[in-house]
Protein backbone atom coordinates (compact mmCIF):
# COMPACT_ATOMS: atom_id res chain seq x y z
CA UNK A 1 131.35 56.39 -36.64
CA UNK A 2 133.79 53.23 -37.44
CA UNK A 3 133.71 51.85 -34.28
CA UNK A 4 134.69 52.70 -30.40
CA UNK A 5 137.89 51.69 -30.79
CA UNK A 6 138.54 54.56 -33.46
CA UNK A 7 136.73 56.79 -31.33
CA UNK A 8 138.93 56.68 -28.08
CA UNK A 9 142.19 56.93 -30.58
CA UNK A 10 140.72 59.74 -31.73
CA UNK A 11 140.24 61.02 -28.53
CA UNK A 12 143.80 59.89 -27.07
CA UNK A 13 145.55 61.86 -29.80
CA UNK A 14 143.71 65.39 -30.07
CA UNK A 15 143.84 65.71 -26.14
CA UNK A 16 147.47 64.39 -26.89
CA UNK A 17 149.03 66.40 -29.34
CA UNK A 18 146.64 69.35 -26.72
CA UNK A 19 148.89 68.54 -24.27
CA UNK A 20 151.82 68.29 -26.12
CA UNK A 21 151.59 72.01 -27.58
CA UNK A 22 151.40 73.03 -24.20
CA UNK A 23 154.43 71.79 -23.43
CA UNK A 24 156.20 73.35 -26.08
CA UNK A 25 154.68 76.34 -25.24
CA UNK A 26 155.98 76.28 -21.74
CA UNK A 27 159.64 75.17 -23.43
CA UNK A 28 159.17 78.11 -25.56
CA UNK A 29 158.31 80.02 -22.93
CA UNK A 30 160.74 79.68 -20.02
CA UNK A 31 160.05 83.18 -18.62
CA UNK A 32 156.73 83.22 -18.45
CA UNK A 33 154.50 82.02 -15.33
CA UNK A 34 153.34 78.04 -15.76
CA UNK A 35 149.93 78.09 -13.44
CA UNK A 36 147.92 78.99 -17.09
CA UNK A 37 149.07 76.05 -18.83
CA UNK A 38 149.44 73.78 -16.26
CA UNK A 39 145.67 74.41 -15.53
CA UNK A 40 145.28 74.02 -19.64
CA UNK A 41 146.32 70.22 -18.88
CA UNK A 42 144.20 69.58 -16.04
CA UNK A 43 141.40 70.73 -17.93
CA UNK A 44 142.90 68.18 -21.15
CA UNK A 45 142.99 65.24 -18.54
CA UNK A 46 139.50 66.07 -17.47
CA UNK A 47 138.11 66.13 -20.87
CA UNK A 48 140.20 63.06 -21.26
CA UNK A 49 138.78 60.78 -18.43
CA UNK A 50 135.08 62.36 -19.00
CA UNK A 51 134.56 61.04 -22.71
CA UNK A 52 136.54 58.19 -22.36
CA UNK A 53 133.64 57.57 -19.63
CA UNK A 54 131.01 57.99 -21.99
CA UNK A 55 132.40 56.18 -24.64
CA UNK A 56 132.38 53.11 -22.38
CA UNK A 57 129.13 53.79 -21.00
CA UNK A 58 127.14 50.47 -22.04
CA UNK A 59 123.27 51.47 -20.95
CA UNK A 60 123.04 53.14 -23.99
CA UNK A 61 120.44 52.44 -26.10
CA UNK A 62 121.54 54.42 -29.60
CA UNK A 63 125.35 53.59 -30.14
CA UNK A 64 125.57 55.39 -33.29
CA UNK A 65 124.27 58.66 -31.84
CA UNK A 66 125.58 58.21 -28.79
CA UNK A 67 129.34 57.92 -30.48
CA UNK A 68 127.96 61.22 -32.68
CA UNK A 69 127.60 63.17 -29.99
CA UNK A 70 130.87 62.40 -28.07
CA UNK A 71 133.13 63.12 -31.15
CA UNK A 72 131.39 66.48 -31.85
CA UNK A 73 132.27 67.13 -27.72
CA UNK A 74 135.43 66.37 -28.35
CA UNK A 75 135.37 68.87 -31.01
CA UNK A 76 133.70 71.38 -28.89
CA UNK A 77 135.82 70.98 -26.20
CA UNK A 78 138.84 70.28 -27.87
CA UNK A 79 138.98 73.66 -29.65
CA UNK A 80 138.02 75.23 -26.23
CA UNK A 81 141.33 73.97 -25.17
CA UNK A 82 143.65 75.19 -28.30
CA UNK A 83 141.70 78.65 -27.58
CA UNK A 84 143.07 78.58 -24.28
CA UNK A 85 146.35 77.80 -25.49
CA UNK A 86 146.31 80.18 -28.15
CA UNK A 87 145.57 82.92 -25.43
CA UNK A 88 148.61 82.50 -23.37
């Protein structure tokens, strides 16, 4: 891990460009229903504020780990939500 700093870019843009290919689905989609993808973003902005937490969580004792772990969440979760997108 480079630093936090890379880490919360990294985070802004995946749950970015997330968000982003849900709306173009919705564009895409104008006949379809919205309540699936809107949900989709909650969830995005949820994962958003919850590892931007962590990453600022200072009582940490291993950084490096620490930092590990969060990226391979985002990772986790991150493909959770292009799975959900992927379904509508």
């Amino acid at each position: 891990m480079a630093s936090k700093r890379d880490l919360k870019k990294d985070i802004n843009y995946v749950i970015g460009d997330i968000i982003e290919a849900v709306y173009i689905w919705e564009i895409t989609n104008p006949d379809k229903g919205t309540e699936k993808s809107e949900k989709i973003i909650d969830d995005a902005i949820d994962t958003f504020d919850d590892l931007i937490q962590k990453v600022n969580d200072r009582s940490v004792e291993n950084k490096k780990a620490h930092f590990k772990a969060i990226n391979q969440e985002l990772e986790v979760r991150g493909r959770k939500l292009i799975d959900q997108i992927n379904a509508l």
